[in-house]
Protein backbone atom coordinates (compact mmCIF):
# COMPACT_ATOMS: atom_id res chain seq x y z
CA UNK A 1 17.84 -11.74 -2.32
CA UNK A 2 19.46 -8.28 -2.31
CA UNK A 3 18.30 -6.87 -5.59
CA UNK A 4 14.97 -7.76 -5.09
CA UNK A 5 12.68 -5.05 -6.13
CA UNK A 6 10.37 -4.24 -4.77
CA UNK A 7 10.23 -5.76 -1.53
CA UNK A 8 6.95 -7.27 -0.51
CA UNK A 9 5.94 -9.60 2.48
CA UNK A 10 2.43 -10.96 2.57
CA UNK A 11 -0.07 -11.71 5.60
CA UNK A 12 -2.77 -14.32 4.81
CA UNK A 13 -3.51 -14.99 1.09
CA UNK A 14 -4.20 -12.92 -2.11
CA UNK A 15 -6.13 -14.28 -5.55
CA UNK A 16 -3.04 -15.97 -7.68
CA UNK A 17 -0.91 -13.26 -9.48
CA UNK A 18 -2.08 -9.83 -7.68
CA UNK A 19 1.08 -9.41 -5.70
CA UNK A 20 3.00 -10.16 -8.55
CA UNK A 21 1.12 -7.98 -10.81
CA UNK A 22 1.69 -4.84 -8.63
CA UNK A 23 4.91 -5.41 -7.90
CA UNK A 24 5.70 -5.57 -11.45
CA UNK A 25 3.83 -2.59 -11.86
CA UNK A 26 5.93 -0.73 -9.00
CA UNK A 27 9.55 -1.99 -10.50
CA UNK A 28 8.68 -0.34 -13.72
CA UNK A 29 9.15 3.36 -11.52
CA UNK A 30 11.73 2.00 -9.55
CA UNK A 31 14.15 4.90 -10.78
CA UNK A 32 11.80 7.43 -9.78
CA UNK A 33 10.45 6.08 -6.78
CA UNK A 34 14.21 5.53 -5.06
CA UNK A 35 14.85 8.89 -5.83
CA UNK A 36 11.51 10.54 -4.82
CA UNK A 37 11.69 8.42 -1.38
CA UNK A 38 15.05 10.05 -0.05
CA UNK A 39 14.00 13.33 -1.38
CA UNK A 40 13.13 16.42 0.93
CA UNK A 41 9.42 17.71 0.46
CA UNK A 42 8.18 15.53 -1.05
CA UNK A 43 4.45 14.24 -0.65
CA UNK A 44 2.85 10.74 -1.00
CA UNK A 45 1.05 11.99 -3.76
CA UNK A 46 3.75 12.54 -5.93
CA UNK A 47 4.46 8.62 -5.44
CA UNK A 48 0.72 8.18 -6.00
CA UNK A 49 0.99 10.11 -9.33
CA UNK A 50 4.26 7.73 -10.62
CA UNK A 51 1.97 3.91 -9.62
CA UNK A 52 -1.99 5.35 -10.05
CA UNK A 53 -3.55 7.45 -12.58
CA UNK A 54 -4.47 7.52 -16.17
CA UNK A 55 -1.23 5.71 -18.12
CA UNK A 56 0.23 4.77 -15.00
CA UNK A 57 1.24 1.34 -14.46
CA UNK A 58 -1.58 -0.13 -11.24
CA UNK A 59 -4.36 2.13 -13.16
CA UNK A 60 -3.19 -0.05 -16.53
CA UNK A 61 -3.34 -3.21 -14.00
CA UNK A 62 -7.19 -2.08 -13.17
CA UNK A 63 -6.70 0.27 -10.09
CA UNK A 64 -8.89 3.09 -10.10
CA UNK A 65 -6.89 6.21 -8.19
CA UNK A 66 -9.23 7.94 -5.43
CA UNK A 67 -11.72 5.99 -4.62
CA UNK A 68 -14.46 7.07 -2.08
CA UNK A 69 -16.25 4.73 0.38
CA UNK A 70 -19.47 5.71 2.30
CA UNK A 71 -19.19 4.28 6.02
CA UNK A 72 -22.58 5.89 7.13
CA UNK A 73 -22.80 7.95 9.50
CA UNK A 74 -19.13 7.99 10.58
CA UNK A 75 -18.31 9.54 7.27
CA UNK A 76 -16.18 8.97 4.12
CA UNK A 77 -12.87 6.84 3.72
CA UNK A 78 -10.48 7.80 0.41
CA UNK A 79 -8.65 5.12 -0.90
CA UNK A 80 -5.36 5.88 -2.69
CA UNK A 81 -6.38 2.94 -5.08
CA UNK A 82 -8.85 0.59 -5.31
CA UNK A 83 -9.35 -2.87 -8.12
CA UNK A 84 -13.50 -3.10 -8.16
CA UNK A 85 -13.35 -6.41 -9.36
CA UNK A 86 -10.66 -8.21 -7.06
CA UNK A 87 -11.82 -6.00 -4.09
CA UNK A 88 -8.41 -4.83 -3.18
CA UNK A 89 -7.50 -1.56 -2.10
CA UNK A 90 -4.18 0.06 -1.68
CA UNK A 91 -2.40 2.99 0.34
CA UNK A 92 0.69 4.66 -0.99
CA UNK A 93 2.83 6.28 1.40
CA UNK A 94 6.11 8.26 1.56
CA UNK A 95 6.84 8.99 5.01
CA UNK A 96 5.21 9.32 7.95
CA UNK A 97 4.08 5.52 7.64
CA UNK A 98 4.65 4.97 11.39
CA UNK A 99 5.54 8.51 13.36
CA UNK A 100 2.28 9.58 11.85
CA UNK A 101 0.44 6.25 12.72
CA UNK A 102 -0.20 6.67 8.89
CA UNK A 103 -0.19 2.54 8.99
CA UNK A 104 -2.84 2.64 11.62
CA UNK A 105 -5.34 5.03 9.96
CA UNK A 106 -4.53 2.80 6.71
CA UNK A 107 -5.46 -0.47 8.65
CA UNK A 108 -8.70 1.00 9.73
CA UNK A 109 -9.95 2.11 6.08
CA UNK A 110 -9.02 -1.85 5.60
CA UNK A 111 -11.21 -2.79 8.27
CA UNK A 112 -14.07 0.16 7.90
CA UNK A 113 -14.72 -0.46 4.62
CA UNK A 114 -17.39 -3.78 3.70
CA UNK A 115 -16.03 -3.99 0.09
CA UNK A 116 -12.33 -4.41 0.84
CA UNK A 117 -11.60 -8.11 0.75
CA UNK A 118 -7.33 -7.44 0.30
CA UNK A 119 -5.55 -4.57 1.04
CA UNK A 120 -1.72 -3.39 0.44
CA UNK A 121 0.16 -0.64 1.55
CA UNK A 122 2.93 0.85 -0.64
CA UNK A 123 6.06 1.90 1.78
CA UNK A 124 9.67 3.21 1.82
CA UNK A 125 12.01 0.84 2.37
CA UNK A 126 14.29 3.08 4.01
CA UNK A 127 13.66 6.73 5.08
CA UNK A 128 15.22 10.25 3.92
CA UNK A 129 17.59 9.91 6.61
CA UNK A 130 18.39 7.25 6.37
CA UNK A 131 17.95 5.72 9.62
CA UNK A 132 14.59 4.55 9.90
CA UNK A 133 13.50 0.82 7.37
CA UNK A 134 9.64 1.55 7.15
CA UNK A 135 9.02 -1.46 4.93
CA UNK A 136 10.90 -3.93 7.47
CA UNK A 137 8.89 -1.96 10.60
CA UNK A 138 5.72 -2.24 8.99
CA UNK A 139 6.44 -6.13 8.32
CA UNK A 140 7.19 -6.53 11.94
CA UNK A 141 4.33 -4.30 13.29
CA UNK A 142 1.45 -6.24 11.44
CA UNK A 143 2.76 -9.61 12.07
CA UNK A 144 0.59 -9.56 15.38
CA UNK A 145 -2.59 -9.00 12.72
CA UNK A 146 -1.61 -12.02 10.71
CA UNK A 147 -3.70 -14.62 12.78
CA UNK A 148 -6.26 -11.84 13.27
CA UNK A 149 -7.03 -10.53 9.66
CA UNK A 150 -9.92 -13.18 9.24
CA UNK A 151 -11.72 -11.68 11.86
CA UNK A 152 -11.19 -8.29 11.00
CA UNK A 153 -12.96 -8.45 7.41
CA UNK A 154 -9.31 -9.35 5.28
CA UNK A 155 -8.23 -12.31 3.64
CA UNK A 156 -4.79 -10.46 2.66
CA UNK A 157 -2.49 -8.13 3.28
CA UNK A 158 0.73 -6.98 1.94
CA UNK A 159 3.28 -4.80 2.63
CA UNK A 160 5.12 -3.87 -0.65
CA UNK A 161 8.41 -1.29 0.01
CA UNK A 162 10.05 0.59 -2.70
């Protein structure tokens, strides 16, 4: 359907009424976010602070914002968001999704980190320009994960543009 909002496509399977929930929680700053995503200079963060965050609608869902991950000696991972008790974490991007191989370094915190059982990743649908769909290019680039995820530590994962 055209109007839907947001858009979301999910790989493998989630606990009944997560995707829903965050989607819900992403329409309610749809106005903001489709401005903020065409707009010049401005920083994933900015979308983090409209979705996570005391008052914000996935932090009112039971997302805490920021959450750190030990993985030994290799380091630390940050999670944009992360649900203790469903084990899902979530990235929130704005645009360098896939010139940055932002979606790769996203997949690995997925993968890195024990705890993580589902993960989504909060994209554009369409870039600044204009001429770039990160949402349907994200869709299409983890498709070859789909039979995969099992094996890589994830039940579920969704793509969810706005």
């Amino acid at each position: 359907m055209a109007d839907e909002y947001p858009l979301s496509h999910v790989f493998g399977e989630f606990p009944e009424g997560v995707i829903d929930k965050l989607c819900k929680g992403v329409a309610k700053r749809k106005v903001e976010l489709v401005a903020l995503r065409n707009t010049k200079h401005v920083r994933s963060s900015s979308i983090e602070g409209l979705l996570m965050g005391p008052g914000q609608p996935l932090e009112m869902i039971g997302y805490e914002p920021k959450k750190t991950f030990s993985l030994g000696e290799s380091g630390r991972a940050i999670l944009d968001g992360y649900h203790p008790e469903l084990n899902v974490a979530l990235e929130i991007e704005k645009g360098r999704i896939l010139l940055g191989n932002q979606l790769y370094v996203d997949l690995y915190k997925f993968i890195a980190i024990d705890e993580i059982e589902y993960a989504a990743i909060i994209v554009p649908t369409i870039s600044r320009e204009g001429a770039e769909e990160p949402f349907r290019r994200c869709v299409v680039k983890m498709k070859v994960l789909e039979p995969k995820l099992e094996a890589l530590g994830i039940k579920g994962l969704a793509i969810i543009g706005y």
